[in-house]
N, C-alpha and C. Protein backbone atom coordinates (compact mmCIF):
# COMPACT_ATOMS: atom_id res chain seq x y z
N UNK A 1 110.82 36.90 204.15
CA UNK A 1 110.03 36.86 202.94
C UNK A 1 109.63 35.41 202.65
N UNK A 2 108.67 34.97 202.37
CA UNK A 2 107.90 34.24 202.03
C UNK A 2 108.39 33.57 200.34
N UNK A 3 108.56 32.70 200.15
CA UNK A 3 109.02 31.86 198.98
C UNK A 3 108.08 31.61 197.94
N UNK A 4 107.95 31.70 196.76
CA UNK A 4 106.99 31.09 195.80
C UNK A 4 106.57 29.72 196.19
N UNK A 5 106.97 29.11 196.10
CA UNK A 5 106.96 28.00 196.38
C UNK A 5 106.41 27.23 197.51
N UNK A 6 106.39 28.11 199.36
CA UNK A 6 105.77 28.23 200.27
C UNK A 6 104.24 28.50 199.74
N UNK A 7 104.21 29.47 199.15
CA UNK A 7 103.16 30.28 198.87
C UNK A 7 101.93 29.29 197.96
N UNK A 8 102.80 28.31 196.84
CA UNK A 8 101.69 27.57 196.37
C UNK A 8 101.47 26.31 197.18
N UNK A 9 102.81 25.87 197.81
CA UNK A 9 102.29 24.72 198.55
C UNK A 9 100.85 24.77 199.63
N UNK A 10 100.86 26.26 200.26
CA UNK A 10 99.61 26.76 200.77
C UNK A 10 98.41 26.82 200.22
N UNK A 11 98.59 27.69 199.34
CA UNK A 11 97.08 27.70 198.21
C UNK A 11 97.07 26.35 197.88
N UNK A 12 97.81 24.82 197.86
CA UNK A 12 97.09 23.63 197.14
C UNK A 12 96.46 23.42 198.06
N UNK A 13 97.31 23.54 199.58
CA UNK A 13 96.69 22.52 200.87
C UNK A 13 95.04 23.16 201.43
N UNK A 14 95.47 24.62 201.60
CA UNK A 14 94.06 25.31 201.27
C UNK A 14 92.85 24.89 200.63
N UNK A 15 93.12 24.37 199.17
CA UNK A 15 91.97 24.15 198.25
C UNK A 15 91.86 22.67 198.81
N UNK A 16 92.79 21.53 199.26
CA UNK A 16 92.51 20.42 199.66
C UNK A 16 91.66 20.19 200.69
N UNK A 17 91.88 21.26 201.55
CA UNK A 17 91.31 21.09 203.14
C UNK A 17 89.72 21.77 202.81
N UNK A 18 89.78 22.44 201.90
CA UNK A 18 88.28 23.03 201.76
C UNK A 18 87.48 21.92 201.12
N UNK A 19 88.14 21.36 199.92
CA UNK A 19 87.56 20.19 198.91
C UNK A 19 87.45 19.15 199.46
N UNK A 20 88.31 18.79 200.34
CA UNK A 20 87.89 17.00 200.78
C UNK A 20 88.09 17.02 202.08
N UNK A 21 88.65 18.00 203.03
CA UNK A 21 88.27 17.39 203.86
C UNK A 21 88.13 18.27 205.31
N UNK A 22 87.53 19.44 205.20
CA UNK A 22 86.73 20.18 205.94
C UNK A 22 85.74 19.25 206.76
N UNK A 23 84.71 19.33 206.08
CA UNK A 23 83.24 18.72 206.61
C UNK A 23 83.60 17.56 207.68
N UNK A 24 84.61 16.74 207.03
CA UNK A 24 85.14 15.53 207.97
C UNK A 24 85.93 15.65 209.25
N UNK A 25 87.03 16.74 209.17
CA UNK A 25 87.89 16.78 210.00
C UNK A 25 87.06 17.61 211.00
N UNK A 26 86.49 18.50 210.83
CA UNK A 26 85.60 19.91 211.58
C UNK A 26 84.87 18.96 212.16
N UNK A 27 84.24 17.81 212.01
CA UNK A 27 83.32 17.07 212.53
C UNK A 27 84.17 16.23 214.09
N UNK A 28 84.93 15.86 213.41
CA UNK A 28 85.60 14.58 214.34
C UNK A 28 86.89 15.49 215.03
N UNK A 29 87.68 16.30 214.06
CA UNK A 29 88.94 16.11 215.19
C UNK A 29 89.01 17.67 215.37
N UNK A 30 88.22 18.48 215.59
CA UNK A 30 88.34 19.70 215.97
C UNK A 30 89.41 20.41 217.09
N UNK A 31 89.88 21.19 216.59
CA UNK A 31 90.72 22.16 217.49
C UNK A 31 92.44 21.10 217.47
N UNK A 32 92.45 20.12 216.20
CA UNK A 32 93.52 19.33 216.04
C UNK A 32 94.09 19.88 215.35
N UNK A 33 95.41 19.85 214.70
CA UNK A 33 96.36 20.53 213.67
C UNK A 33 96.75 19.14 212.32
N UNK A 34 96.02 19.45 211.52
CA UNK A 34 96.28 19.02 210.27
C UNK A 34 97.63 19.58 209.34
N UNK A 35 98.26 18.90 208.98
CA UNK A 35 99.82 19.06 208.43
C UNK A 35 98.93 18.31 206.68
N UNK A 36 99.11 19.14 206.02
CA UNK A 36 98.87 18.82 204.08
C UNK A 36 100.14 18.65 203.34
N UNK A 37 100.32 17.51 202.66
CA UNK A 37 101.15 17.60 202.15
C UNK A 37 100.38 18.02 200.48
N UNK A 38 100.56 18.75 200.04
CA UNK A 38 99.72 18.58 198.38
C UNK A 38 99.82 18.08 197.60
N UNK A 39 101.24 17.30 197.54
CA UNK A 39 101.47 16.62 196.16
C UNK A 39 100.76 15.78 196.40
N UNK A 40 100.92 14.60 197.53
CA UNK A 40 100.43 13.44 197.60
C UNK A 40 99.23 13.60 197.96
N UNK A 41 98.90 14.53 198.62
CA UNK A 41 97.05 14.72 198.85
C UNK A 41 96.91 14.16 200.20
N UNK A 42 98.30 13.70 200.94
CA UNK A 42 98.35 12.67 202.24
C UNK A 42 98.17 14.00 203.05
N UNK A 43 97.80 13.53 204.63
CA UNK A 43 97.07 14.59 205.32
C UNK A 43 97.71 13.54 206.83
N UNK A 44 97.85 14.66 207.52
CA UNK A 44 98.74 14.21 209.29
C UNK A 44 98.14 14.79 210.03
N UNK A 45 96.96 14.19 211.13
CA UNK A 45 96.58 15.01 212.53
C UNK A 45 97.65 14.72 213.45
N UNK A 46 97.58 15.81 214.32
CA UNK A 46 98.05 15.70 215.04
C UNK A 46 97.54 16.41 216.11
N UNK A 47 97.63 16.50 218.04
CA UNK A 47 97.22 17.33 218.49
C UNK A 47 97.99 18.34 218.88
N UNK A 48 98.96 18.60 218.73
CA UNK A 48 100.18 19.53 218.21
C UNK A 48 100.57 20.08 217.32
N UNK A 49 100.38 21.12 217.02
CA UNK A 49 101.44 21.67 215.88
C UNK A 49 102.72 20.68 215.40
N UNK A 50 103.72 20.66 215.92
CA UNK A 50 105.24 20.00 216.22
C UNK A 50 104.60 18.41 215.68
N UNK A 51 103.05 17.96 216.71
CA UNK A 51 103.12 16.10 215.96
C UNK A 51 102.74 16.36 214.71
N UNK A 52 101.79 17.03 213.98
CA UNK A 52 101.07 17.35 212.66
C UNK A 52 102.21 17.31 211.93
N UNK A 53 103.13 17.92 212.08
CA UNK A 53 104.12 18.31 211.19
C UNK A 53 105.22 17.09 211.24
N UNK A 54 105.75 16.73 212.20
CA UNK A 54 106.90 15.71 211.77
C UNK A 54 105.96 14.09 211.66
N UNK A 55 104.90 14.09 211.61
CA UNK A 55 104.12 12.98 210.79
C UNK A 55 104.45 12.96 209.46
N UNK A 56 103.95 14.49 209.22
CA UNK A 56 104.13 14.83 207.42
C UNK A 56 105.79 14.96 207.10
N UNK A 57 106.52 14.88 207.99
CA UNK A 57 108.56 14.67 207.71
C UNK A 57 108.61 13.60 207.37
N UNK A 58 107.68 12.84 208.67
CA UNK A 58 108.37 11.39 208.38
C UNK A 58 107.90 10.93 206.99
N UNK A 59 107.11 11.04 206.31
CA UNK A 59 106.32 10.57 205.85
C UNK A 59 106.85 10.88 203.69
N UNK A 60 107.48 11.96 204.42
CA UNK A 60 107.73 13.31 202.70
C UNK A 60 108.87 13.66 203.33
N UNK A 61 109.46 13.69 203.96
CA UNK A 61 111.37 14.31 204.04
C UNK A 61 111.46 15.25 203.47
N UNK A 62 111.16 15.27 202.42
CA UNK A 62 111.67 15.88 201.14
C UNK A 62 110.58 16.91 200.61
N UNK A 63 109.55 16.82 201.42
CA UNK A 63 108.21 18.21 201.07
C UNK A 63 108.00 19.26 202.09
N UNK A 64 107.58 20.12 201.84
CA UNK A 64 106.98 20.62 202.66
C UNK A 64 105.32 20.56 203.02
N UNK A 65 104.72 20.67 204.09
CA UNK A 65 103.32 20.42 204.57
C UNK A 65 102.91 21.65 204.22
N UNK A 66 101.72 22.18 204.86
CA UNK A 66 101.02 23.56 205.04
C UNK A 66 100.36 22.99 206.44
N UNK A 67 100.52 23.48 207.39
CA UNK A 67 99.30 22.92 208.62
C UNK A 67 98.36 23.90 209.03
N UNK A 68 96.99 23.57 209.16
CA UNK A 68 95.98 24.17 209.86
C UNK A 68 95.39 23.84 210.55
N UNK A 69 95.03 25.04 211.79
CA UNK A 69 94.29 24.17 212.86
C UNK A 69 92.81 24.06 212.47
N UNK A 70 92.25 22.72 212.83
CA UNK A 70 91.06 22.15 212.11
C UNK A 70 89.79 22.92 213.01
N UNK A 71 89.14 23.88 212.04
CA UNK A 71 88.11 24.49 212.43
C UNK A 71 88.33 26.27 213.19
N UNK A 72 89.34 26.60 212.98
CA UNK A 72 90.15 27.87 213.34
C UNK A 72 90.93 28.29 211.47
N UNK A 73 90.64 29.93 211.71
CA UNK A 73 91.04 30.79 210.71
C UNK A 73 92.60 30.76 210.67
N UNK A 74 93.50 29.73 211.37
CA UNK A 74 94.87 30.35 211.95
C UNK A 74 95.10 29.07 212.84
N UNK A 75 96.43 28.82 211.86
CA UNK A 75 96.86 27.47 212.85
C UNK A 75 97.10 28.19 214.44
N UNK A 76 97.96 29.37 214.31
CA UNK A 76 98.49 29.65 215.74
C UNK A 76 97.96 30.81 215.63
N UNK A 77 97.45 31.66 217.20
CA UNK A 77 97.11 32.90 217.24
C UNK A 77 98.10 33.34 218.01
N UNK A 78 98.26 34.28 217.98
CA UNK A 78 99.06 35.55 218.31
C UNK A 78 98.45 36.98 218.90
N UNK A 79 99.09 37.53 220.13
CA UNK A 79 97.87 38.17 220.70
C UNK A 79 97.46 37.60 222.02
N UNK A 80 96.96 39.09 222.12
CA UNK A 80 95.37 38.90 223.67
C UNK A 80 94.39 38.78 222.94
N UNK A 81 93.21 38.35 223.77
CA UNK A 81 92.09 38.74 223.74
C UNK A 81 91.68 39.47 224.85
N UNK A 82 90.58 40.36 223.96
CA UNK A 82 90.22 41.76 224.63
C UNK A 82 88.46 41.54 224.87
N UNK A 83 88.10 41.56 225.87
CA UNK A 83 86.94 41.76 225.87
C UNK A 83 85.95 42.43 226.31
């Protein structure tokens, strides 16, 4: 089960990545994994899942991130593809 608290840290990083910095990241670092932290509004590429994220450790210890992959519906997919 999923935590309150998981749940808004998502919806901030969500509204962050749409508000400031979509247009930018989709441009330049596509198919990279962005780690959000929301409080601070601080933001971690990485080209890994695993670097995105312990950027945003090192950085907040003490927060949790939200990561998405930049320009994909879904940091990680799961699944075939069928064609």
């Amino acid at each position: 089960m999923v935590s309150e608290h998981s749940i808004t840290v998502a919806g901030k990083a969500k509204v962050i990545y749409e508000e400031r910095l979509r247009a930018d990241l989709e441009s330049k670092h596509r198919d990279k994994f962005v780690a959000i932290e929301p409080d601070s509004g601080e933001f971690f590429i990485g080209s890994t899942y695993s670097e995105s994220v312990m950027a945003a450790r090192e950085a907040h210890p003490d927060q949790i991130s939200f990561v998405i992959r930049v320009g994909h519906d879904a940091a990680i997919h799961l699944g075939a593809m069928i064609n």
